[in-house]
N, C-alpha and C. Protein backbone atom coordinates (compact mmCIF):
# COMPACT_ATOMS: atom_id res chain seq x y z
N UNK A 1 3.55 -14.98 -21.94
CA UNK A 1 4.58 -15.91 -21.53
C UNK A 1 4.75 -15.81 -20.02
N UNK A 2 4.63 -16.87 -19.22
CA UNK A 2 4.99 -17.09 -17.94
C UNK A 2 6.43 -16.49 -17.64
N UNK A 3 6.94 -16.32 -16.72
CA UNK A 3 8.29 -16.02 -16.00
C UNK A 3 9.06 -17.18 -15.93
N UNK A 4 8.12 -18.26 -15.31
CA UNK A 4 8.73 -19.95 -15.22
C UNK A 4 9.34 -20.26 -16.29
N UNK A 5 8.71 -19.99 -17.36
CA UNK A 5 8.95 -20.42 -19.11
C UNK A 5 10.38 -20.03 -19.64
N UNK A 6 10.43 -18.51 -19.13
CA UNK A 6 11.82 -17.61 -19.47
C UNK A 6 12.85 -18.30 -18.68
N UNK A 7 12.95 -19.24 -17.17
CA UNK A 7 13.49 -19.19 -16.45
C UNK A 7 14.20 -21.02 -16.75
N UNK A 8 13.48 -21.36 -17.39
CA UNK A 8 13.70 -23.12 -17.74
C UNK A 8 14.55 -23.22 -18.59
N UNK A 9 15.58 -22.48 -18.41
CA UNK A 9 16.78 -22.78 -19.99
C UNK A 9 17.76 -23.49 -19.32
N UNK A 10 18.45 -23.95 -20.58
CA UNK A 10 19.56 -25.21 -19.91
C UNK A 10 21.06 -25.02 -19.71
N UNK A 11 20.71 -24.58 -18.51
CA UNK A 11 21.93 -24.04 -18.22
C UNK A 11 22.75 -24.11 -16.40
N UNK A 12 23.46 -24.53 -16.52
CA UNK A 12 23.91 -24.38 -14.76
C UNK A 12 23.21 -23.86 -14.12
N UNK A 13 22.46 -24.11 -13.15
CA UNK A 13 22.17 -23.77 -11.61
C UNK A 13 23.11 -22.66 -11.06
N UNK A 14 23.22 -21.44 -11.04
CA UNK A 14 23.67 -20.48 -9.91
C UNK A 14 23.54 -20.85 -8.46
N UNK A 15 25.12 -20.68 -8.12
CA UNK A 15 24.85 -21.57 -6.57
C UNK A 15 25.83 -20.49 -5.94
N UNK A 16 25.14 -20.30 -4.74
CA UNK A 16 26.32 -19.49 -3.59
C UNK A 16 26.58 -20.20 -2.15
N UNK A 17 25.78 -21.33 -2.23
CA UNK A 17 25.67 -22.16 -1.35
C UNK A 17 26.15 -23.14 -1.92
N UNK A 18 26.74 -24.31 -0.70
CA UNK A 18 27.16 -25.71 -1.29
C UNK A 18 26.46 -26.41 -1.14
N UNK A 19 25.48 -26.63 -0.49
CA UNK A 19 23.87 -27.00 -1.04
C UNK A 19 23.26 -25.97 -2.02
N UNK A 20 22.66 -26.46 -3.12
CA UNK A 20 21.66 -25.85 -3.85
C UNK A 20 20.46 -25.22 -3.00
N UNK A 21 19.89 -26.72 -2.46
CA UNK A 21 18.82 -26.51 -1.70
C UNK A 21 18.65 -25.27 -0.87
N UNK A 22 19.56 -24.72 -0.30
CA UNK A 22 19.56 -23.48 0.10
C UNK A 22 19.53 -22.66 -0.77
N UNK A 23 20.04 -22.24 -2.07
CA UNK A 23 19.96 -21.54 -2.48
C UNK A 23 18.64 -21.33 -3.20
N UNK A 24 18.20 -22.47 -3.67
CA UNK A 24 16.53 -22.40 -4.03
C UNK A 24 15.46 -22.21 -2.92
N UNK A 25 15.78 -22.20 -1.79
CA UNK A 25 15.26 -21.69 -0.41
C UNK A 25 15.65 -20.20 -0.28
N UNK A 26 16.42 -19.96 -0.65
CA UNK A 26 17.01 -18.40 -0.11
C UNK A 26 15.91 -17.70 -1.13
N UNK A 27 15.61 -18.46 -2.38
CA UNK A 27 14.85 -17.88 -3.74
C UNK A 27 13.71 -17.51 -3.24
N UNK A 28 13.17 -18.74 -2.67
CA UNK A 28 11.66 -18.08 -2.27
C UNK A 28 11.72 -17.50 -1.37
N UNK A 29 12.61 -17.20 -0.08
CA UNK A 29 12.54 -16.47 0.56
C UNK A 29 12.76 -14.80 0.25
N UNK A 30 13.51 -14.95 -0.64
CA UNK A 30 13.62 -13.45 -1.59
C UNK A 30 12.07 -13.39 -2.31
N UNK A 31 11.59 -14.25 -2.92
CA UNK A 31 9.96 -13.98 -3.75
C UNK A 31 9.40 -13.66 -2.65
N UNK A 32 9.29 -14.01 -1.33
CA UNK A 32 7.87 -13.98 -0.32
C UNK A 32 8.25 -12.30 0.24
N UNK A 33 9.43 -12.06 0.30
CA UNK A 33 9.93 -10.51 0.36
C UNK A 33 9.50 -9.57 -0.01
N UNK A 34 9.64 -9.78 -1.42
CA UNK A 34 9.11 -9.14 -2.46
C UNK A 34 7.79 -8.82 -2.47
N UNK A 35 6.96 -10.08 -2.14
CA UNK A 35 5.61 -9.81 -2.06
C UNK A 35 5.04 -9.04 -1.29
N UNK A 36 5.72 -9.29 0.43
CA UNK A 36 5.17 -8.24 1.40
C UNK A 36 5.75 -6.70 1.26
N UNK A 37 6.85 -6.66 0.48
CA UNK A 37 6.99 -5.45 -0.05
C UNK A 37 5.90 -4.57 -0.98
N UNK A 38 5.36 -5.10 -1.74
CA UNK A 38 4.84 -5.24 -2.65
C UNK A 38 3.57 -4.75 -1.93
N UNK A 39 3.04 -5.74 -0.78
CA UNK A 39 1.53 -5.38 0.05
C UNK A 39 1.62 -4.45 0.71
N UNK A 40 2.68 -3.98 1.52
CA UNK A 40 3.13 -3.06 2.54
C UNK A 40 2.82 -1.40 1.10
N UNK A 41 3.21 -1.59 0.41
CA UNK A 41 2.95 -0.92 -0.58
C UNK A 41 1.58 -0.42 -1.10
N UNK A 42 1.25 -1.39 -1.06
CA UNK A 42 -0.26 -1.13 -1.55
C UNK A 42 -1.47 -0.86 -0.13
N UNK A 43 -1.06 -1.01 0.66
CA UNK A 43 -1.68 -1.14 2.36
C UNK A 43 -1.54 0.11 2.11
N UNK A 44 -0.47 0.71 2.40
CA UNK A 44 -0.21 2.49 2.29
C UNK A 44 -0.42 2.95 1.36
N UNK A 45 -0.78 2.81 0.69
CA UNK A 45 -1.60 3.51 -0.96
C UNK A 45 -3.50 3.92 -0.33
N UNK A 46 -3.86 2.22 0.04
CA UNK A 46 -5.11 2.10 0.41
C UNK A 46 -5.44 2.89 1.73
N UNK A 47 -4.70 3.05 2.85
CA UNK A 47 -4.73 3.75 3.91
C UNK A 47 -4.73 5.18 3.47
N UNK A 48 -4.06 5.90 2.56
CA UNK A 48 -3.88 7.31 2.01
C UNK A 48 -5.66 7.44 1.22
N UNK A 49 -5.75 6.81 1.04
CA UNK A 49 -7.21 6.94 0.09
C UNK A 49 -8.18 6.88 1.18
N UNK A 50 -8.42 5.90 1.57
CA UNK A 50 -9.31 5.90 2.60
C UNK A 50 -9.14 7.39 3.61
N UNK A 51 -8.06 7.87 3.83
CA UNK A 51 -7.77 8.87 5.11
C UNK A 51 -8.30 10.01 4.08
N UNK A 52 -7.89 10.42 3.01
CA UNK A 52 -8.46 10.93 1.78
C UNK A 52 -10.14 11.33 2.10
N UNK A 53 -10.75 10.39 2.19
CA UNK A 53 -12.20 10.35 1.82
C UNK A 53 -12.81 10.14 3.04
N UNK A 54 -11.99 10.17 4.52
CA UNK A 54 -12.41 10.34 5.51
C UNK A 54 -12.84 9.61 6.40
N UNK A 55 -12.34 8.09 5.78
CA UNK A 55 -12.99 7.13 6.36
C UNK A 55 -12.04 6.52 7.49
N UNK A 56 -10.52 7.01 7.41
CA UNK A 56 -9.70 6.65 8.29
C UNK A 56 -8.70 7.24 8.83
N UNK A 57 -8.55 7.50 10.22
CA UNK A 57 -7.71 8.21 10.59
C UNK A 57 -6.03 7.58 10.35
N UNK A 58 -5.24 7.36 9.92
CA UNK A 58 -3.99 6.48 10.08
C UNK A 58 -3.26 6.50 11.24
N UNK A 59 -3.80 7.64 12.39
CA UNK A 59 -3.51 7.38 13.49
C UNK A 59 -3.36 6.28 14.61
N UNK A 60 -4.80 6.58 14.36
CA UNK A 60 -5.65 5.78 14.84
C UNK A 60 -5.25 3.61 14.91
N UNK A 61 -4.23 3.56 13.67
CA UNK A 61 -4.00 2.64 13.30
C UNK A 61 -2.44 1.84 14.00
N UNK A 62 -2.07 3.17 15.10
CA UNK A 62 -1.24 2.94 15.15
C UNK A 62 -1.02 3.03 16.98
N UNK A 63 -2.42 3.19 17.09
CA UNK A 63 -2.81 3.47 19.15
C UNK A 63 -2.68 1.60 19.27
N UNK A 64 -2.27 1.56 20.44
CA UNK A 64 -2.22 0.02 21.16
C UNK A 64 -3.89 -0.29 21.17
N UNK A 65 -3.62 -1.87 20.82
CA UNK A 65 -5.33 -2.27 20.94
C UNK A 65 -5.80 -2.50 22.50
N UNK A 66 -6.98 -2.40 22.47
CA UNK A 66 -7.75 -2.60 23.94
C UNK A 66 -7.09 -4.09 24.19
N UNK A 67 -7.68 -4.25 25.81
CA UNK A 67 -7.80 -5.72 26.33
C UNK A 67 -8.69 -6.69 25.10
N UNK A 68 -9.67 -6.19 24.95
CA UNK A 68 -10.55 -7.03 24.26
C UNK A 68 -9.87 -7.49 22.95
N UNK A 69 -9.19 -6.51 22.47
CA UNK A 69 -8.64 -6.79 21.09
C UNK A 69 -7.27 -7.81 20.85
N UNK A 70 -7.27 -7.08 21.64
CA UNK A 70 -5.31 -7.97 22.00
C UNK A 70 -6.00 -9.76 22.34
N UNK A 71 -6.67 -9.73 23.38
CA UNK A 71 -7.50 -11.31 23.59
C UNK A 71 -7.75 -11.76 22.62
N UNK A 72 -8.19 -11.41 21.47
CA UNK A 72 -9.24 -11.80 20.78
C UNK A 72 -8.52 -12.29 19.12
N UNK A 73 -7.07 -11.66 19.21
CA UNK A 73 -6.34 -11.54 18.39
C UNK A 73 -4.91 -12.66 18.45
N UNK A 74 -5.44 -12.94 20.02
CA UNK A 74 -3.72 -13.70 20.65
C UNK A 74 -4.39 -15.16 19.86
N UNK A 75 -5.21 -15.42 19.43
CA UNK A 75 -5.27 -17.00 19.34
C UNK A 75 -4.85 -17.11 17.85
N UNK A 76 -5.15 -16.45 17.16
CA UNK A 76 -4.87 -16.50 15.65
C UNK A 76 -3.12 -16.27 15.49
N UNK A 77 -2.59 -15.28 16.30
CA UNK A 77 -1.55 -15.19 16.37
C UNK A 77 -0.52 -16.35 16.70
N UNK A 78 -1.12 -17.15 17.65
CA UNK A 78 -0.27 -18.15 18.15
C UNK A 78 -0.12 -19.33 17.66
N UNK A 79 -1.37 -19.15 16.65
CA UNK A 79 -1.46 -20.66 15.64
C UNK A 79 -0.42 -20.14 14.88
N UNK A 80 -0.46 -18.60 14.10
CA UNK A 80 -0.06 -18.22 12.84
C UNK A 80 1.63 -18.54 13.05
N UNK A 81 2.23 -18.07 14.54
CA UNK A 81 3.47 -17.62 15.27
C UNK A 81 4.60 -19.94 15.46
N UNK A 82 3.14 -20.76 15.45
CA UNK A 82 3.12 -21.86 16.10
C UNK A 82 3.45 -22.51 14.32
N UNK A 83 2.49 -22.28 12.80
CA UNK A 83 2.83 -22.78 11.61
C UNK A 83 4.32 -22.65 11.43
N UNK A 84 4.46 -21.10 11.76
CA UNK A 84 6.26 -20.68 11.06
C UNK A 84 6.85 -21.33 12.08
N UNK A 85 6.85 -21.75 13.51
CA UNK A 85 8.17 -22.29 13.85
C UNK A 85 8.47 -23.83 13.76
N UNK A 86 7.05 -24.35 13.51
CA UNK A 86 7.25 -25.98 13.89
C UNK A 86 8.16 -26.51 12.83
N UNK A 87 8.67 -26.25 11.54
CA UNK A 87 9.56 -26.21 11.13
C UNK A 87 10.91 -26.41 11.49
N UNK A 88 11.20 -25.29 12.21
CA UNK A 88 12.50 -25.73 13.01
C UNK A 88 12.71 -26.92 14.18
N UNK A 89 11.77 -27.26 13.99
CA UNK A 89 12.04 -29.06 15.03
C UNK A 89 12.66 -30.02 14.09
N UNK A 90 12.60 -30.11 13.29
CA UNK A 90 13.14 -31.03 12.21
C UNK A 90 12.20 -32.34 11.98
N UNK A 91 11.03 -32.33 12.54
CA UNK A 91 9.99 -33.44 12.38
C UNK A 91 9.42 -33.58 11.18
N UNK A 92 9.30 -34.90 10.98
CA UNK A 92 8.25 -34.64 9.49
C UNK A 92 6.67 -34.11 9.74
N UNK A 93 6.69 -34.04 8.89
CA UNK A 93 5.22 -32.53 9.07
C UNK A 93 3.95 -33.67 8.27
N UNK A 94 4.64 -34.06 7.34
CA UNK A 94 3.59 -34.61 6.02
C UNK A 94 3.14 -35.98 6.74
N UNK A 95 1.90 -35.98 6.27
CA UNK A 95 1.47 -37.63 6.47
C UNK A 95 1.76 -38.60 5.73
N UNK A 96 2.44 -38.68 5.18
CA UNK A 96 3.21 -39.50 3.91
C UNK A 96 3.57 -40.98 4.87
N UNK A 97 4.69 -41.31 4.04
CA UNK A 97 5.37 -42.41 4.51
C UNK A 97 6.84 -41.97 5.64
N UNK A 98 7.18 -42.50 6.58
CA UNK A 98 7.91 -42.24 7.95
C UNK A 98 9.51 -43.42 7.62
């Protein structure tokens, strides 16, 4: 059985907001939480194993990157940094209808 399935009963909407919409926003923002909790979790599981078997220092993971790296890293960053904010302009995003 899905989670969705358990979750479709007919019953009032829980609201702490006077928009819903926020509150079904606050939802996934609590699920996407969860998740990087969840990875951050398992990152440090995988880092302990690997340091384990010698393949990684966890130090090492935590020295500032070179020039080269930091360069090489700023462009992905600024797209990634540029998706999450364009949002807050209030523009429509979708190619739909205007």
């Amino acid at each position: 059985m899905r989670l969705s399935d358990t979750l479709l009963v007919d019953r009032p909407e829980q609201t702490f907001f006077e928009d819903p919409a926020l509150d079904r926003a606050f939802g996934v923002v609590m699920a996407l939480a969860t998740e990087v909790f969840v990875q951050r979790d398992r990152m440090r599981a995988l880092e302990r194993k690997l340091e384990a078997a010698g393949v990684l220092d966890r130090a090492e993971l935590d020295s500032e990157p070179s020039d080269a790296e930091r360069l090489a890293e700023a462009e992905d960053r600024d797209a990634f940094v540029e998706g999450l904010m364009i949002n807050l302009l209030g523009k429509q995003q979708a190619k739909g209808a205007s």
